[in-house]
Protein backbone atom coordinates (compact mmCIF):
# COMPACT_ATOMS: atom_id res chain seq x y z
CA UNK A 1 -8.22 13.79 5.25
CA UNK A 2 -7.72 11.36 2.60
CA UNK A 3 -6.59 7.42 2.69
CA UNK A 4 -7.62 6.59 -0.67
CA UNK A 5 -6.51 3.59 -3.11
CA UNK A 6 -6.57 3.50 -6.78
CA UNK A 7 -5.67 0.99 -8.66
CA UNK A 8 -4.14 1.13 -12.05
CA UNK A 9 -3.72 -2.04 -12.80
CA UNK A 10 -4.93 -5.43 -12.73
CA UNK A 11 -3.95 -8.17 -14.43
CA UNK A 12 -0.91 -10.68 -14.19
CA UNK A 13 1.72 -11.01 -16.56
CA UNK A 14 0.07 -10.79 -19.53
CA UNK A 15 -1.93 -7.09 -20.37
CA UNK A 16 -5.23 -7.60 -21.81
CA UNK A 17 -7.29 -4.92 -23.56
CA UNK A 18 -8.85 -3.87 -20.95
CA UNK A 19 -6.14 -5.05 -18.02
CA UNK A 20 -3.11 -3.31 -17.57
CA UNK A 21 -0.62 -4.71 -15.21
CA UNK A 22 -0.10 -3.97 -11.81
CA UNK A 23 -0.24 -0.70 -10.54
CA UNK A 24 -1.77 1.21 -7.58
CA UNK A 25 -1.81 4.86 -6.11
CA UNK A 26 -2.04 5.36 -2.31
CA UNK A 27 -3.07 8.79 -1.35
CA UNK A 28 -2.29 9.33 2.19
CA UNK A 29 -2.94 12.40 3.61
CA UNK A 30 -2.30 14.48 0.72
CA UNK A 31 0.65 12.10 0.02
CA UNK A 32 1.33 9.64 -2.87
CA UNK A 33 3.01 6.24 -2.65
CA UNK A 34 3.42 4.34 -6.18
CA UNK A 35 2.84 0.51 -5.29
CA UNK A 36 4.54 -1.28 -8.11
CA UNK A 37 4.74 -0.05 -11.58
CA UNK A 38 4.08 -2.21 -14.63
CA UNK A 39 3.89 -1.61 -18.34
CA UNK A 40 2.02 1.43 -19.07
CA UNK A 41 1.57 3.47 -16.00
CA UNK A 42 2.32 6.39 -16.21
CA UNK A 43 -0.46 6.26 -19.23
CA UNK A 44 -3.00 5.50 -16.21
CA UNK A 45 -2.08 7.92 -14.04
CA UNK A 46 -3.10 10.88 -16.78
CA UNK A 47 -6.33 8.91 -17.51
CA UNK A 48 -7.17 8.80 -13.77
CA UNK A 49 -6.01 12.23 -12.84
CA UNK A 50 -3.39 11.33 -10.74
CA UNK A 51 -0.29 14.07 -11.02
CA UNK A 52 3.37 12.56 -11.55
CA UNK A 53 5.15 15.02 -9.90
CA UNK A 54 2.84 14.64 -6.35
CA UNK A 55 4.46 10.82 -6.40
CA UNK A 56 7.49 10.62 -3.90
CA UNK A 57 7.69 7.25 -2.97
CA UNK A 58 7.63 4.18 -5.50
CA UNK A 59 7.01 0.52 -3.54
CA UNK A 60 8.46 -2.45 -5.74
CA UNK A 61 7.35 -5.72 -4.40
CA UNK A 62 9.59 -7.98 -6.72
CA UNK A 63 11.31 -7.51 -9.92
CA UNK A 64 8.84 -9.69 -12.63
CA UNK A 65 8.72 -7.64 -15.06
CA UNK A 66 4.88 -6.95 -15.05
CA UNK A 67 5.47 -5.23 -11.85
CA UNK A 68 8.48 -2.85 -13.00
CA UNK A 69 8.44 -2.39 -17.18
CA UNK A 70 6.77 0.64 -16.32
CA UNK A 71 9.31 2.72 -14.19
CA UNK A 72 11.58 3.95 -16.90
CA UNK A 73 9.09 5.45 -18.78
CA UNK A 74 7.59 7.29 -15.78
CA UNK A 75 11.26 8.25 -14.58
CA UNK A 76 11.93 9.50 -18.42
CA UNK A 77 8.27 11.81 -18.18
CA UNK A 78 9.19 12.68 -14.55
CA UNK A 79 12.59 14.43 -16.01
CA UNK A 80 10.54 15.73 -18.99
CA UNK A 81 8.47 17.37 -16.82
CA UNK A 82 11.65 19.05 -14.73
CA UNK A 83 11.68 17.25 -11.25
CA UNK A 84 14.06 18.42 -8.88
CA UNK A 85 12.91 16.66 -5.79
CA UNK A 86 13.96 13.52 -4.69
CA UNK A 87 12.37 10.00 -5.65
CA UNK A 88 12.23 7.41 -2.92
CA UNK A 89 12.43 3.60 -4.48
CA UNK A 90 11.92 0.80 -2.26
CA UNK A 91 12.69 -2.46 -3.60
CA UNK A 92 15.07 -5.17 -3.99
CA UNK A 93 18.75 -3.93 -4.23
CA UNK A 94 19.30 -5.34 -7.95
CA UNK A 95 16.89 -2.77 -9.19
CA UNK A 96 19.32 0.50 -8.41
CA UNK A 97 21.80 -1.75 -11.14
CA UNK A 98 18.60 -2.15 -13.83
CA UNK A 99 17.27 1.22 -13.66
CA UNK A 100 21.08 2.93 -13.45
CA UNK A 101 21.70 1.13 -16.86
CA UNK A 102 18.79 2.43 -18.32
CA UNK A 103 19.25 5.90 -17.68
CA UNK A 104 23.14 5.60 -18.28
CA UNK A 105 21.84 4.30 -21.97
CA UNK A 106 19.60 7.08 -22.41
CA UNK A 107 21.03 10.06 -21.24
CA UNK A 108 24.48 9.28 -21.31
CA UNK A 109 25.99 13.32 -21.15
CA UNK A 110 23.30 14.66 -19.66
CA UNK A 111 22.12 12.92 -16.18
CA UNK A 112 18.24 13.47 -14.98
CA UNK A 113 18.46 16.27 -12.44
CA UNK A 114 16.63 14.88 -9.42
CA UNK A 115 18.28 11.94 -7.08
CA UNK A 116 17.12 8.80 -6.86
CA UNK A 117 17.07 7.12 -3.18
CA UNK A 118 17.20 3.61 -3.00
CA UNK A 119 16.12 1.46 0.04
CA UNK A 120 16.68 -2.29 -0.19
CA UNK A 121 14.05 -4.32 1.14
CA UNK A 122 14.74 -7.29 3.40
CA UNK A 123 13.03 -10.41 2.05
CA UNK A 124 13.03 -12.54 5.45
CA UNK A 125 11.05 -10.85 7.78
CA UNK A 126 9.00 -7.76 8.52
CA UNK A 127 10.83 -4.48 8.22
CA UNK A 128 9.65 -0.76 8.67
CA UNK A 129 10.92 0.83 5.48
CA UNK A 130 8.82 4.61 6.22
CA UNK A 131 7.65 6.21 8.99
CA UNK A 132 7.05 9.77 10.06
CA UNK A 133 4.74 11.76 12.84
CA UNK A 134 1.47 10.24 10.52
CA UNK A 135 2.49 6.96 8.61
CA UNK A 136 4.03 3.55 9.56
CA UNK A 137 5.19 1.63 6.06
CA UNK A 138 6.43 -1.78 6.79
CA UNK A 139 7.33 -4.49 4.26
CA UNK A 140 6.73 -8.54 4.98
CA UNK A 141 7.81 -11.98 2.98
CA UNK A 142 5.75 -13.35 0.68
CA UNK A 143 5.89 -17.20 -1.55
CA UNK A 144 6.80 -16.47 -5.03
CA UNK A 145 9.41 -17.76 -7.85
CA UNK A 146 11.69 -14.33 -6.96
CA UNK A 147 11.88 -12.33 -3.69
CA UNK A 148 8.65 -10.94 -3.19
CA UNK A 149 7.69 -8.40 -0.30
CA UNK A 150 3.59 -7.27 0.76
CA UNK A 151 3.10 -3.78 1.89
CA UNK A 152 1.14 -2.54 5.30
CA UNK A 153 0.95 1.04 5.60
CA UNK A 154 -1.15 1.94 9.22
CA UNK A 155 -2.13 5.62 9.49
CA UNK A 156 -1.00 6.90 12.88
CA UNK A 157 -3.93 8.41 14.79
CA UNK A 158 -4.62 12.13 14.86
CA UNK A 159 -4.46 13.43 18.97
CA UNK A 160 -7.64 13.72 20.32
CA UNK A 161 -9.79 16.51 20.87
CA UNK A 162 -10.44 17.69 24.19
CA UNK A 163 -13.41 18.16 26.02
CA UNK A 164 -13.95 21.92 26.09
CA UNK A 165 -16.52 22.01 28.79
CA UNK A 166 -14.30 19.98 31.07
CA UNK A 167 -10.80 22.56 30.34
CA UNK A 168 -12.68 25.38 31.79
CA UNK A 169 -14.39 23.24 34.66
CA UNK A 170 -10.73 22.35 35.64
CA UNK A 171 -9.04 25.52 34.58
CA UNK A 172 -6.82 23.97 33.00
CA UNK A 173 -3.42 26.38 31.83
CA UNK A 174 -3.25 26.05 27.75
CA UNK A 175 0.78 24.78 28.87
CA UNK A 176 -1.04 21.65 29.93
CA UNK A 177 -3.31 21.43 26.70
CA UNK A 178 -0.85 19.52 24.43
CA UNK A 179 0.95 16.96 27.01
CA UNK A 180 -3.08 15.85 27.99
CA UNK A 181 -3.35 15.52 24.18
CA UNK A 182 -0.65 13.21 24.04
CA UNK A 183 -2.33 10.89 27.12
CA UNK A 184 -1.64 12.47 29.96
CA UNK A 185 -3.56 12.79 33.15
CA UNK A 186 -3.87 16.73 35.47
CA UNK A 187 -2.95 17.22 38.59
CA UNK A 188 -5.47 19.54 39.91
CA UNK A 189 -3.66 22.77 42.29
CA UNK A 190 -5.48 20.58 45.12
CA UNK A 191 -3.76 17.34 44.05
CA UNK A 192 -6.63 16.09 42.53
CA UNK A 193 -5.49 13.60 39.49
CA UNK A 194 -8.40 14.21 36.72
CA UNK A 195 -7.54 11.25 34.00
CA UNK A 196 -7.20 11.81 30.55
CA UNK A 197 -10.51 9.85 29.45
CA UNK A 198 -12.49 12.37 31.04
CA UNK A 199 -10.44 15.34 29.75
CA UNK A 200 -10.49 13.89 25.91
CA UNK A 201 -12.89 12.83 23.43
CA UNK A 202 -12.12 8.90 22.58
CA UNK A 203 -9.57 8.60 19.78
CA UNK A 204 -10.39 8.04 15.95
CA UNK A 205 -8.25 4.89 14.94
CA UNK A 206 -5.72 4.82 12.43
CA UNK A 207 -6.80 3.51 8.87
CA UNK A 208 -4.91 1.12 7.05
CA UNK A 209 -3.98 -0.69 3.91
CA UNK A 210 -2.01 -3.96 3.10
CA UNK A 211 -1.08 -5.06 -0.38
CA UNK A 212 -0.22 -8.70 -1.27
CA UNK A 213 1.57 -8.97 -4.65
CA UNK A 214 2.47 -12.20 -6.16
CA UNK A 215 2.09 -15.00 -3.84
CA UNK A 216 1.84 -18.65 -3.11
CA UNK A 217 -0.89 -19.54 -0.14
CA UNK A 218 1.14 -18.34 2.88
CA UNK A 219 -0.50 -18.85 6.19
CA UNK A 220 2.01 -16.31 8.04
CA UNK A 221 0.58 -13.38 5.75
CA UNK A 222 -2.34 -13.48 8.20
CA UNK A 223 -0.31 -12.07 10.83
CA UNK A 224 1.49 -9.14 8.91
CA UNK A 225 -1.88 -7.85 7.74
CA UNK A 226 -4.29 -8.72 10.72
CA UNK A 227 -7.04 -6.46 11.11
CA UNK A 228 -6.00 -4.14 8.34
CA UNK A 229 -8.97 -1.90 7.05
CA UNK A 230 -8.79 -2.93 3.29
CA UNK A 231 -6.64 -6.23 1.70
CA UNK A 232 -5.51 -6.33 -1.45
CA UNK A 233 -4.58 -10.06 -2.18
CA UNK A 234 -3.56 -11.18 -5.85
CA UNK A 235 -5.61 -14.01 -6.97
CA UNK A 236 -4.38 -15.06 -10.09
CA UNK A 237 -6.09 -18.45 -10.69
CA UNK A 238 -9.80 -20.12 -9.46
CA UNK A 239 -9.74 -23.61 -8.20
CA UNK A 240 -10.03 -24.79 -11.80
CA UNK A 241 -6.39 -24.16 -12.10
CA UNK A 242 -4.84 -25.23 -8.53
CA UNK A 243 -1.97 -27.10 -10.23
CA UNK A 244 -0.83 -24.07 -11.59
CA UNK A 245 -1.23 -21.73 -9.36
CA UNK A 246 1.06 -24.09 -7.24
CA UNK A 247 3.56 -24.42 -9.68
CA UNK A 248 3.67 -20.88 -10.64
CA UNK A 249 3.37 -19.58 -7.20
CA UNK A 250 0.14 -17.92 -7.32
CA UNK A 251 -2.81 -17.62 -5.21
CA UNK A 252 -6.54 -18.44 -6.21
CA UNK A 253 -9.38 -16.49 -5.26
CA UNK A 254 -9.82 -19.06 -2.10
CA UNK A 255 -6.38 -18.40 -0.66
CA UNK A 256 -6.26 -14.58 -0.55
CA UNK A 257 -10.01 -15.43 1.07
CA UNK A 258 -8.66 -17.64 3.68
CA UNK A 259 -6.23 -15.25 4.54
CA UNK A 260 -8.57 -12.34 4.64
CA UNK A 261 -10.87 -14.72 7.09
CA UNK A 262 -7.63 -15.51 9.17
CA UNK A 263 -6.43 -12.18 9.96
CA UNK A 264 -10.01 -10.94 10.51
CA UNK A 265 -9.67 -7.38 7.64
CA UNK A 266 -12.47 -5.59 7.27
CA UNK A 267 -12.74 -6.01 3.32
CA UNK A 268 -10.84 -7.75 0.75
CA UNK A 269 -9.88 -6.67 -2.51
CA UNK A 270 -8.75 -9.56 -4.91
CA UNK A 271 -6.60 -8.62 -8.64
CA UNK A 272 -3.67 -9.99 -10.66
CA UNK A 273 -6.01 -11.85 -12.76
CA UNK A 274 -4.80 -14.28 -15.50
CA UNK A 275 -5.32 -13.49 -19.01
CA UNK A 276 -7.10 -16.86 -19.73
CA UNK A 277 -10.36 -15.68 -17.34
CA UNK A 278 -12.45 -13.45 -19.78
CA UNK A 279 -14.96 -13.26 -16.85
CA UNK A 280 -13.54 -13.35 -13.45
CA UNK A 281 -17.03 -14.32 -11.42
CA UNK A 282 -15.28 -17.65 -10.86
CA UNK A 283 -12.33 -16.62 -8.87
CA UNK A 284 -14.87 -13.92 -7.15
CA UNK A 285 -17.52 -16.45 -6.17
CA UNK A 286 -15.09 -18.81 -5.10
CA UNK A 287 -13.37 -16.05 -2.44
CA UNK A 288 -17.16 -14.79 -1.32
CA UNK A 289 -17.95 -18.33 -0.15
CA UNK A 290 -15.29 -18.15 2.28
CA UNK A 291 -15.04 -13.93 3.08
CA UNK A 292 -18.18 -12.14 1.92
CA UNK A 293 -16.80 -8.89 1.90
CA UNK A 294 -14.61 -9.55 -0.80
CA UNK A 295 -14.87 -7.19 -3.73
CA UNK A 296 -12.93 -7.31 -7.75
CA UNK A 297 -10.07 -4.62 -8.64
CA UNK A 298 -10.87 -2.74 -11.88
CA UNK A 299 -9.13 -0.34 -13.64
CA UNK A 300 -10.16 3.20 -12.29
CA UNK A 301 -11.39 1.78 -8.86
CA UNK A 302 -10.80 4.34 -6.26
CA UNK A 303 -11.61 3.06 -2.62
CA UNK A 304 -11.69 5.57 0.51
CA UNK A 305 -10.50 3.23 3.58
């Protein structure tokens, strides 16, 4: 089953030619979560096949307006196209006010037809903002200018299988199938206690993903994304431009590598890159000398986790 990231978009706040801003799809088990939504989209979702009306969930990590300039457009195409279902918006509370304005402006007499559900974020600590029977969602504080929430989203593990040779050696009833599933041990008619590791083949772990928007260095990020299967940490700036990443609130491509080395994730995936690098081998270099699996977000880039 699919846990699969694409991104959309990959430069800061200025669009290049070949950069759009942020913008990344999530497929999660047949599920799509928008992770922020900057100028022009919806434009790469139809370039990179990704249907509109499969996206339930939009994630807003702060309101800059390189990470939202792109919502009303998609809500406009999402009404064009005759949505009915609910859309799920998780972001900070102001946003409800911006994007009600909007749509008040442009259809005025005759409201879009499908609900939008807002869920503020809390900016101090670490929230769960989803969760069902096969996904945990959880926002966490970042350092920027503005309010400014990461993403973790852990796949909950599929039940293991169980060991068919050792069902029939124990006869075990199929009313007893699902509860060993879930971790527990069988009581034999004799009173024989057969544990679960020998009934059940070991578990697959959950995957996971954590996405680190706009961000000064911020050693507690380590902790909210430990472990995590991919990283996607902005990295506006190299070292050639420290001062302003620290006045602007940005990482380089040595901070989102020190944080990938901290919390020990298995790759990292750097972006947000400022207009003024034509070639961004600088900011990459700079993050492989410290994590080696680090890797550059492009346009189109679809990574299975």
């Amino acid at each position: 089953m699919p846990f699969q990231l694409t991104i959309l978009g990959t430069s800061s706040a200025l669009p290049t030619s070949n950069r759009y801003p942020t913008a990344q799809v999530l497929n999660v088990l047949g599920r799509f979560f928008l992770i922020d939504c900057g100028e022009g989209t919806q434009m790469q979702m139809r370039k990179y096949k990704i249907s509109i009306s499969r996206i339930d969930h939009i994630l807003i990590s702060h309101l800059h307006g390189d990470h939202i300039f792109g919502l009303i457009g998609l809500l406009s195409t999402m009404n064009l196209l005759g949505r009915k279902k609910d859309l799920h918006i998780y972001a900070h509370s102001e946003l409800q006010r911006f994007l009600q304005f909007q749509l008040d402006f442009l259809y005025p007499a005759d409201p879009i037809p499908f609900k939008l559900v807002f869920h503020p974020l809390n900016f101090k600590k670490e929230q769960i903002i989803f969760e069902d029977k096969r996904l945990t969602i959880k926002s966490f504080p970042l350092n920027h200018r503005i309010a400014t929430c990461g993403f973790r989203f852990d796949e909950r593990p599929p039940l293991p299988n169980l060991i068919k040779e050792q069902i029939q050696h124990f006869k075990i009833p199929i009313r007893e199938m699902q509860r060993i599933k879930e971790g527990d041990d069988f009581t034999t008619e004799t009173g024989e206690v057969i544990p679960n590791n020998l009934l059940v083949h070991p578990q697959k772990p959950g995957r996971s993903y954590a996405f680190c928007s706009d961000t000064a260095f911020l050693e507690t990020i380590a902790e909210n994304v430990r472990n995590v299967d991919l990283l996607y940490h902005e990295a506006t700036f190299a070292e050639d431009n420290r001062a302003l990443a620290t006045a602007t609130y940005h990482s380089t491509g040595k901070d989102a590598a020190t944080i990938a080395r901290k919390a020990e994730v298995k790759k990292l995936l750097i972006g947000h890159f400022s207009a003024r690098y034509k070639d961004q081998s600088a900011i990459l270099d700079e993050a492989l000398l410290i994590f080696p699996d680090t890797i550059i977000a492009e346009e189109g880039l679809t990574i299975s986790v």
